[in-house]
Protein backbone atom coordinates (compact mmCIF):
# COMPACT_ATOMS: atom_id res chain seq x y z
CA UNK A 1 0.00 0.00 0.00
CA UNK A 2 1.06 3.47 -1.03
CA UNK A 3 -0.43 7.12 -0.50
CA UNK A 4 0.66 9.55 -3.22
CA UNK A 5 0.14 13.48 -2.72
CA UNK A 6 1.31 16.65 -5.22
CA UNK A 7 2.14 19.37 -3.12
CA UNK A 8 2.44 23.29 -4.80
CA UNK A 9 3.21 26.00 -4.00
CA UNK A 10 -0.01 26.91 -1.54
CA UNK A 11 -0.33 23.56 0.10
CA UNK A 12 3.15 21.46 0.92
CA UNK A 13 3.31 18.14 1.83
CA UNK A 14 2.79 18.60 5.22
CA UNK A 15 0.00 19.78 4.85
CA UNK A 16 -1.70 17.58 2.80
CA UNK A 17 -0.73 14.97 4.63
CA UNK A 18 -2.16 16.60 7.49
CA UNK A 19 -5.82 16.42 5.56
CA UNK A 20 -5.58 13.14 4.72
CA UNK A 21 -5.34 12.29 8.47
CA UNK A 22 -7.75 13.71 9.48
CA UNK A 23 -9.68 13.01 6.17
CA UNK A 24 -9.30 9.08 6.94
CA UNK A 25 -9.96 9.72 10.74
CA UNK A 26 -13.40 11.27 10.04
CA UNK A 27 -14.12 8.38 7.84
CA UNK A 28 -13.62 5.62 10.52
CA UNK A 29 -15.71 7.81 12.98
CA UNK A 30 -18.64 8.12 10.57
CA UNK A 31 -18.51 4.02 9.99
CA UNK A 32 -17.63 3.11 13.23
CA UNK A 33 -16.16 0.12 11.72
CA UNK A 34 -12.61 -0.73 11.93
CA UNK A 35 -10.92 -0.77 8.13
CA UNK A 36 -7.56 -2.27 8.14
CA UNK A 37 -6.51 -0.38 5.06
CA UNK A 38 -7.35 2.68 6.60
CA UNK A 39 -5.70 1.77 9.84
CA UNK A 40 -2.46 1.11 7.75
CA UNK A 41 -2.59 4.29 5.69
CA UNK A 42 -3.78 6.20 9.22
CA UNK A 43 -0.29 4.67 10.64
CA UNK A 44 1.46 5.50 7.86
CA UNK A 45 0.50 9.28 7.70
CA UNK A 46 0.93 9.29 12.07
CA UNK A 47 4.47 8.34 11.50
CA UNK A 48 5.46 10.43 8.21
CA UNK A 49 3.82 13.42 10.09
CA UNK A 50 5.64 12.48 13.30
CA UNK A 51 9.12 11.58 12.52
CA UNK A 52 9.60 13.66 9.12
CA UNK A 53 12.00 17.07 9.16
CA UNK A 54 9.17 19.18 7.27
CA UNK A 55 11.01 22.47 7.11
CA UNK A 56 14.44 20.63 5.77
CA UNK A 57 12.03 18.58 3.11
CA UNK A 58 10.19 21.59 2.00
CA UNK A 59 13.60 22.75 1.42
CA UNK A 60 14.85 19.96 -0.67
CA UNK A 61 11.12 19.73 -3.09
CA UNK A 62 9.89 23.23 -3.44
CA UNK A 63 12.72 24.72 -5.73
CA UNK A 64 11.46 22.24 -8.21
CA UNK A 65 7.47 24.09 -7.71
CA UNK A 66 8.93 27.46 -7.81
CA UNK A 67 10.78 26.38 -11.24
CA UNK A 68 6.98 25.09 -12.47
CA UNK A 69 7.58 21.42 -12.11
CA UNK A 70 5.50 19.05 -10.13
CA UNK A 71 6.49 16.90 -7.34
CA UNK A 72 4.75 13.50 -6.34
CA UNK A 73 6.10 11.97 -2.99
CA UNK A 74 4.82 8.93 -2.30
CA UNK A 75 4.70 7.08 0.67
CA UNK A 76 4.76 3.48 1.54
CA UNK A 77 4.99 1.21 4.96
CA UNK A 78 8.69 0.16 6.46
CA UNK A 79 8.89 -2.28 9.39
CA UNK A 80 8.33 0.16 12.27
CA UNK A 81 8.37 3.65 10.29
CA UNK A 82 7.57 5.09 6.90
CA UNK A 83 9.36 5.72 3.90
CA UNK A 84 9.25 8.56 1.48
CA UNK A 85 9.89 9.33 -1.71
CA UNK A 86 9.67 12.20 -4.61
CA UNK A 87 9.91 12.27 -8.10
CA UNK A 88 10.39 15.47 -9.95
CA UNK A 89 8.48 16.15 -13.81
């Protein structure tokens, strides 16, 4: 299982990661039923959003936005943690 996001210039990836928490928290709420895909994706996004260097990141991806490219980080499941990754067009 992977989770992709595009970050620009007006939301990073912070950010959107950010709404997809709580996006996919809202959703097991409303169905009251646990979904073990969401529960992986829910850990996934908990430990990107926990353990990630956001300000160093942005740093690293958003000279590529400000150029006009786009920027897809995806992110998949590790062992005990979460790995990222980007890809510049």
């Amino acid at each position: 299982m992977e989770i992709e996001f595009e970050p620009d210039l007006s939301h990073c990836i912070q950010t959107l990661a950010k709404e997809e928490y709580d996006r996919l928290l809202m959703e097991i709420l409303k169905t009251e039923q646990s979904n073990s895909e969401i529960n992986q994706s829910l850990e996934m996004l908990r430990a990107f959003l926990e353990s990630t260097d956001f300000p160093k990141l942005r740093g690293e991806y958003e000279p590529y936005l400000v150029e006009g490219k786009r920027v897809r980080f995806t992110l998949s499941p590790m062992a005990d943690d979460v790995e990222y990754r980007f890809e510049v067009t």
